[in-house]
C-alpha atoms as a PDB file:
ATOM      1  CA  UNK A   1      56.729  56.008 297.893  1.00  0.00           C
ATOM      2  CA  UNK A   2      54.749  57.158 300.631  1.00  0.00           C
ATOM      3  CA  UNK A   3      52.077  58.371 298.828  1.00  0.00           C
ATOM      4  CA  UNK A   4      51.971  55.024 296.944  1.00  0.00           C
ATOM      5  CA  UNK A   5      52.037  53.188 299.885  1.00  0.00           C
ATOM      6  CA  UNK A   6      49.457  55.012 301.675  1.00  0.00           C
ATOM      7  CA  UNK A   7      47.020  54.985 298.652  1.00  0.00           C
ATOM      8  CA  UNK A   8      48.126  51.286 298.306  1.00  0.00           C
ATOM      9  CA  UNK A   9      46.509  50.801 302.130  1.00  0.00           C
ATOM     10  CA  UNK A  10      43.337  50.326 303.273  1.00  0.00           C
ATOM     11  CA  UNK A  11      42.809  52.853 304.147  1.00  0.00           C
ATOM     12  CA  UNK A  12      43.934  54.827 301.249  1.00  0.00           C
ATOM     13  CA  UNK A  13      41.586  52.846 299.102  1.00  0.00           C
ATOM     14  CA  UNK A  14      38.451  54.172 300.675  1.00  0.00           C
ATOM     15  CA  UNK A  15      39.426  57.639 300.506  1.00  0.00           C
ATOM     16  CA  UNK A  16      40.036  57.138 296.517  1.00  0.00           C
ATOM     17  CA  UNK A  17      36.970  54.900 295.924  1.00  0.00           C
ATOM     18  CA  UNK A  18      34.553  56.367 298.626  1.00  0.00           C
ATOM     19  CA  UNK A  19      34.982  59.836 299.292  1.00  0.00           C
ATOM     20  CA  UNK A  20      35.439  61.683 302.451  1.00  0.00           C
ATOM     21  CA  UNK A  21      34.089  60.355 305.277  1.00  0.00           C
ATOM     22  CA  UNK A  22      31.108  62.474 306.854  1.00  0.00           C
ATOM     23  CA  UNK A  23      30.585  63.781 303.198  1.00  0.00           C
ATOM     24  CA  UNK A  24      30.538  60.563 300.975  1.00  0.00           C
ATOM     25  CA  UNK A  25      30.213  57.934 303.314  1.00  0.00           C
ATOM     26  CA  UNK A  26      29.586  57.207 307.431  1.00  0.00           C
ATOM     27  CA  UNK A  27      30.836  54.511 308.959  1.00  0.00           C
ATOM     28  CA  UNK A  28      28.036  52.334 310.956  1.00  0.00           C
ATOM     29  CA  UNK A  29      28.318  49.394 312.911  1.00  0.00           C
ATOM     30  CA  UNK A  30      31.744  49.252 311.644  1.00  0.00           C
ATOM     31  CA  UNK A  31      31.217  49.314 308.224  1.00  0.00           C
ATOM     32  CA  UNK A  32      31.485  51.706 305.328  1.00  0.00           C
ATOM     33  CA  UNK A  33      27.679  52.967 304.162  1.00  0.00           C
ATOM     34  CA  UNK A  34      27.748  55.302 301.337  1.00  0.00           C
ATOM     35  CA  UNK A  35      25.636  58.431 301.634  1.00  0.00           C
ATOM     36  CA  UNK A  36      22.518  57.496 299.555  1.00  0.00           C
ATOM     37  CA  UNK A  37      22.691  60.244 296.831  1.00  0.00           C
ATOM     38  CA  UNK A  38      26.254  58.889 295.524  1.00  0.00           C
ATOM     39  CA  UNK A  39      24.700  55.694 295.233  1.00  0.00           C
ATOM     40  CA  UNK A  40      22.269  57.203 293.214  1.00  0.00           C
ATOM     41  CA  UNK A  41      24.771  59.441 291.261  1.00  0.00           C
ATOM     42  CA  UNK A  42      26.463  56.262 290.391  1.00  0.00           C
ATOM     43  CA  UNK A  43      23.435  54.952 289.177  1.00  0.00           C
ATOM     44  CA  UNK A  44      21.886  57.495 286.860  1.00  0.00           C
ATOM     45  CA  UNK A  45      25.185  59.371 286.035  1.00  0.00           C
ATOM     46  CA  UNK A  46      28.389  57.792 286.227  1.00  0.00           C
ATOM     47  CA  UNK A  47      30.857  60.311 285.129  1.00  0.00           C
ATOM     48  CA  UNK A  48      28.961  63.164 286.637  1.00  0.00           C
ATOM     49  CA  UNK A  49      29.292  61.942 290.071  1.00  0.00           C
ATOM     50  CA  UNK A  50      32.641  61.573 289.730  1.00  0.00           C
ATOM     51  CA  UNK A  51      33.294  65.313 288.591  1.00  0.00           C
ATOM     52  CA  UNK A  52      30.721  66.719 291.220  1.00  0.00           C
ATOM     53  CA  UNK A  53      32.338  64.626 294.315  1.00  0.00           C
ATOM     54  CA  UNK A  54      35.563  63.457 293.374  1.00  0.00           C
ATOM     55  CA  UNK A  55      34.939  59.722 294.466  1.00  0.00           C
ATOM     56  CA  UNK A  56      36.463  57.775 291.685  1.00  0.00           C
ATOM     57  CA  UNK A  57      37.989  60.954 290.174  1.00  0.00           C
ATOM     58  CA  UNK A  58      42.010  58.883 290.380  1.00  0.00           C
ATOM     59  CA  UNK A  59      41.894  55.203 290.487  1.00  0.00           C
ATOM     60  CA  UNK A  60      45.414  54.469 290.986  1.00  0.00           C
ATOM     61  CA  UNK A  61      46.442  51.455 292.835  1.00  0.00           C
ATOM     62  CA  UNK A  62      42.979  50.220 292.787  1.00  0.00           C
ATOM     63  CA  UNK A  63      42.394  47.111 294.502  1.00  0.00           C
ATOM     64  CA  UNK A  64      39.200  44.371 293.592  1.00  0.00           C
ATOM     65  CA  UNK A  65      37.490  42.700 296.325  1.00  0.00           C
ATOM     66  CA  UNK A  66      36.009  44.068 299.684  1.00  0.00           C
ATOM     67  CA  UNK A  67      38.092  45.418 302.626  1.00  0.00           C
ATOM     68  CA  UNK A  68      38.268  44.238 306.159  1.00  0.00           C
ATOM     69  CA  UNK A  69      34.839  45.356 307.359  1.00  0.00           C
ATOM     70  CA  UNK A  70      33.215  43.211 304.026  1.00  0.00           C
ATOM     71  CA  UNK A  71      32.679  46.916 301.966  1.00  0.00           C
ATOM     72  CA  UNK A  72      33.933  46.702 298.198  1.00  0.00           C
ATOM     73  CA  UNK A  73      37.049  48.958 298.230  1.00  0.00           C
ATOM     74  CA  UNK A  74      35.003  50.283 295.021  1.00  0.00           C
ATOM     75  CA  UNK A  75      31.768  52.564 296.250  1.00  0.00           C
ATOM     76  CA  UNK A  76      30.443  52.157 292.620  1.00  0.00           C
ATOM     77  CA  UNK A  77      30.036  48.131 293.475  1.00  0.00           C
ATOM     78  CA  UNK A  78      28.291  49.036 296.592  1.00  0.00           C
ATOM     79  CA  UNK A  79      25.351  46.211 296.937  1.00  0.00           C
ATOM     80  CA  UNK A  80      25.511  45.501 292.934  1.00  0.00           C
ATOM     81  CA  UNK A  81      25.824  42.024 293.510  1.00  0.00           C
ATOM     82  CA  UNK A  82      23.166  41.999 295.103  1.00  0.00           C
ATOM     83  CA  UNK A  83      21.068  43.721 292.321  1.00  0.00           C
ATOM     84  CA  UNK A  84      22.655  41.792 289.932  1.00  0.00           C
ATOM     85  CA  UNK A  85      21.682  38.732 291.163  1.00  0.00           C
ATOM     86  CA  UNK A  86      17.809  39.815 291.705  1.00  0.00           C
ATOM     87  CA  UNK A  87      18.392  40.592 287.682  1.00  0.00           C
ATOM     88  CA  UNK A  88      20.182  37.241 286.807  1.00  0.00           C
ATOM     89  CA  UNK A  89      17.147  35.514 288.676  1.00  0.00           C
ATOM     90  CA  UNK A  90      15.447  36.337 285.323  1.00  0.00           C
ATOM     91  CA  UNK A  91      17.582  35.425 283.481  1.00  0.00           C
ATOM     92  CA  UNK A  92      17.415  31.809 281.837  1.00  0.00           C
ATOM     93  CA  UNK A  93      20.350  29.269 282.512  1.00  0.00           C
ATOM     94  CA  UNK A  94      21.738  29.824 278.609  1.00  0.00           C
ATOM     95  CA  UNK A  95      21.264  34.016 278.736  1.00  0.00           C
ATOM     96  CA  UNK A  96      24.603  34.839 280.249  1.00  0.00           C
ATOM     97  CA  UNK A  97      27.987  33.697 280.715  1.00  0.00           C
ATOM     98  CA  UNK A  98      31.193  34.728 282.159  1.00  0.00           C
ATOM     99  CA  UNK A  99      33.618  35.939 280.131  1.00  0.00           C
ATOM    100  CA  UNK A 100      36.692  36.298 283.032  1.00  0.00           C
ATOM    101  CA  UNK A 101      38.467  33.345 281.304  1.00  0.00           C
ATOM    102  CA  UNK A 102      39.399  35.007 278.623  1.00  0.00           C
ATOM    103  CA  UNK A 103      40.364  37.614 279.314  1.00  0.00           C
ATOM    104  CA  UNK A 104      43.812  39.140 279.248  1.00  0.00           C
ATOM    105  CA  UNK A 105      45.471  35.605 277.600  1.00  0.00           C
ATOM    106  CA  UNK A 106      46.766  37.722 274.860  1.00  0.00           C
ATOM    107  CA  UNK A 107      51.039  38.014 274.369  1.00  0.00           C
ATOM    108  CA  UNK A 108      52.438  40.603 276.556  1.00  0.00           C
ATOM    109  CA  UNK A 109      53.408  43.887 274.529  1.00  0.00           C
ATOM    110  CA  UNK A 110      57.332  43.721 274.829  1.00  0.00           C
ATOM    111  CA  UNK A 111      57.954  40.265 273.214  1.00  0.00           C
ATOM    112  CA  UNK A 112      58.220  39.282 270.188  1.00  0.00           C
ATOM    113  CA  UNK A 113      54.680  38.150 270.080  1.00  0.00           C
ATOM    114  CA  UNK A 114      53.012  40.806 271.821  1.00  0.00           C
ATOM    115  CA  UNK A 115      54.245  42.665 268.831  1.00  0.00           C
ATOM    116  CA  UNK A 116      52.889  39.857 266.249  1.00  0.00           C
ATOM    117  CA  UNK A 117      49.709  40.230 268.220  1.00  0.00           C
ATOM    118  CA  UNK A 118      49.785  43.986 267.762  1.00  0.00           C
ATOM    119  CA  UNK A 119      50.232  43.540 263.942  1.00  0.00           C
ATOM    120  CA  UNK A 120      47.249  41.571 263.528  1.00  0.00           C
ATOM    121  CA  UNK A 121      45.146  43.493 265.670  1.00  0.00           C
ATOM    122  CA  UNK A 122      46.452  46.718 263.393  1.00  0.00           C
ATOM    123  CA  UNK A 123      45.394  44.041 260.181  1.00  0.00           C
ATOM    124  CA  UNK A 124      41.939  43.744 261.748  1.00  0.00           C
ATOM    125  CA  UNK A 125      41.504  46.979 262.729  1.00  0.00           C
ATOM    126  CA  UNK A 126      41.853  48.003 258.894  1.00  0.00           C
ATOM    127  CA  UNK A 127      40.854  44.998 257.060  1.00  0.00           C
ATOM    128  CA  UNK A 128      37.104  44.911 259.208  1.00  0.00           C
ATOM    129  CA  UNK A 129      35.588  47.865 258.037  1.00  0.00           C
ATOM    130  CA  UNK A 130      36.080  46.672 254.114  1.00  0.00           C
ATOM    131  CA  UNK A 131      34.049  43.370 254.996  1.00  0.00           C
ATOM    132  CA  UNK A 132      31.273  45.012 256.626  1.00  0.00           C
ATOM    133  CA  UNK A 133      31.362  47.657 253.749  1.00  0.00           C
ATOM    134  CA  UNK A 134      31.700  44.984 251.088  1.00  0.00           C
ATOM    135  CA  UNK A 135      28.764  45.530 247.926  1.00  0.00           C
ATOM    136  CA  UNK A 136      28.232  41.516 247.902  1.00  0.00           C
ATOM    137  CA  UNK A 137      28.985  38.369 249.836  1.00  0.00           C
ATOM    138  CA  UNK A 138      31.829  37.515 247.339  1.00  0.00           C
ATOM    139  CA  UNK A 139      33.543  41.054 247.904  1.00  0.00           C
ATOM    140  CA  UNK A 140      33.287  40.184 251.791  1.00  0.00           C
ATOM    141  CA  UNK A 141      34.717  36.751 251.675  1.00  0.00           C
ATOM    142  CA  UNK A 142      37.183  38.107 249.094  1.00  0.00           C
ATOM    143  CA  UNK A 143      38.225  40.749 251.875  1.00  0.00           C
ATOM    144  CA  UNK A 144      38.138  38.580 254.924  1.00  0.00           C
ATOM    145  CA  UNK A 145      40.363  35.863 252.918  1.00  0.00           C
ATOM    146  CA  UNK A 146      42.826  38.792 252.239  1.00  0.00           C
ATOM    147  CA  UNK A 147      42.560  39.406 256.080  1.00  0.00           C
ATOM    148  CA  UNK A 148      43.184  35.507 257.446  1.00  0.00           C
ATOM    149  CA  UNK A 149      46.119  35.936 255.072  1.00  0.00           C
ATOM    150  CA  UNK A 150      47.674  38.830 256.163  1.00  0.00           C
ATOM    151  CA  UNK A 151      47.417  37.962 259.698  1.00  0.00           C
ATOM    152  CA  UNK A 152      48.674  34.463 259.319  1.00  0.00           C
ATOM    153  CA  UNK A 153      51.825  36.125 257.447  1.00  0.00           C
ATOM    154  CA  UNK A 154      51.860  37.978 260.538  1.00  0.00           C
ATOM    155  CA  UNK A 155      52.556  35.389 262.517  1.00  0.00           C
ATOM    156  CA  UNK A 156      48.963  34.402 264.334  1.00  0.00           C
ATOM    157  CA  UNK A 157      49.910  31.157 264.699  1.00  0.00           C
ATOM    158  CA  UNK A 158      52.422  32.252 267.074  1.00  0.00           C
ATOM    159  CA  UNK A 159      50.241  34.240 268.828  1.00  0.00           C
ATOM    160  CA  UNK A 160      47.193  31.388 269.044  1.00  0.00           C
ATOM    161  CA  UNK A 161      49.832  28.957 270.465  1.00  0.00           C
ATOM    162  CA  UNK A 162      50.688  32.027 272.966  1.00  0.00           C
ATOM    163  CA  UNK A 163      46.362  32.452 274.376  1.00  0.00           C
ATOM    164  CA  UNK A 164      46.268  28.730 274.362  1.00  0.00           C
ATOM    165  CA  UNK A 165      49.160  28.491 276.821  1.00  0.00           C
ATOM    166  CA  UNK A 166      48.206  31.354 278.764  1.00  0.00           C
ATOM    167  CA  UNK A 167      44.595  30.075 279.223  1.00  0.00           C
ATOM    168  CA  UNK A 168      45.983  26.668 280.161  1.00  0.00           C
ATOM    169  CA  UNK A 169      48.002  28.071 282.683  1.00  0.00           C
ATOM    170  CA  UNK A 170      45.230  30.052 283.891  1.00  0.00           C
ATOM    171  CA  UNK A 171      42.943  26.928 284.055  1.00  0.00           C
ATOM    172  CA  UNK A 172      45.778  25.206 286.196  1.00  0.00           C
ATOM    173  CA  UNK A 173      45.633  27.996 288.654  1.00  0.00           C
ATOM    174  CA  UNK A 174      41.645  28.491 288.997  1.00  0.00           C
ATOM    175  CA  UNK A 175      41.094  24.546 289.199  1.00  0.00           C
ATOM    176  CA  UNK A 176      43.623  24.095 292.154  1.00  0.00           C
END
């Protein structure tokens, strides 16, 4: 537990997201800066980076947002908003949208209809492949009937009635 709690901390965070400090990162004016070749690892090779410095290597525990000195507890998000939003500036209003809402509303795995959900997902996940590989348009609706079928026997009504509530909730919480 002390482990857990200490990678849990502040602390603990920047070790497993930044690196070693004098190595990976200095700290300047009271704030994290990342040493500018792991920025650039980051950038042009992801997974490399991680092997050759470690930083990243075990993201348990991981927390989202920025610690007390306004650094991301994640080096790899170092100024990206930032670049992101010089990119999104060329962007048109209709070119991009945020996908956040949705994500995660399906039934937990352990109930009932976490395991209808399961079911249907195993449905699509062999069903699919025989639309796209279909020899006509009738063959593919043929299939993809078959496959509305077979999930609805599976119970995705259940399941839709499960997202909806889980997205209203959701909604509830983000408008309050």
């Amino acid at each position: 537990m002390k482990m857990i709690n200490y990678l849990a901390s502040e602390e603990g965070q920047y070790l497993l997201m930044w690196g070693i400090e004098g190595t990976n990162w200095n700290m300047e004016d009271g704030k994290h800066v990342p040493n500018d070749d792991l920025i650039e690892g980051f950038q042009t090779d992801f997974d490399k980076t991680i092997l050759d410095t470690g930083v990243r290597k075990w993201t348990w525990f991981v927390k989202n947002g920025n610690g007390t000195d306004g650094t991301p507890y994640d080096v790899s998000q170092y100024k990206v908003k930032e670049t992101r939003q010089v990119a999104m500036n060329h962007f048109g209003e209709n070119d991009r949208w945020d996908t956040a809402e949705f994500a995660g509303l399906t039934p937990a795995g352990s109930t009932p209809d976490g395991l209808k959900w399961q079911k249907i997902q195993d449905i699509y996940d062999q069903e699919y492949p025989k639309i796209v590989n279909a020899d006509s348009h009738d063959a593919a609706m043929e299939e993809y009937d078959k496959m509305i079928s077979e999930m609805n026997d599976a119970g995705l009504e259940d399941v839709e009635k499960v997202i909806t509530q889980n997205y209203q909730e959701r909604m509830k919480l983000w408008n309050e």
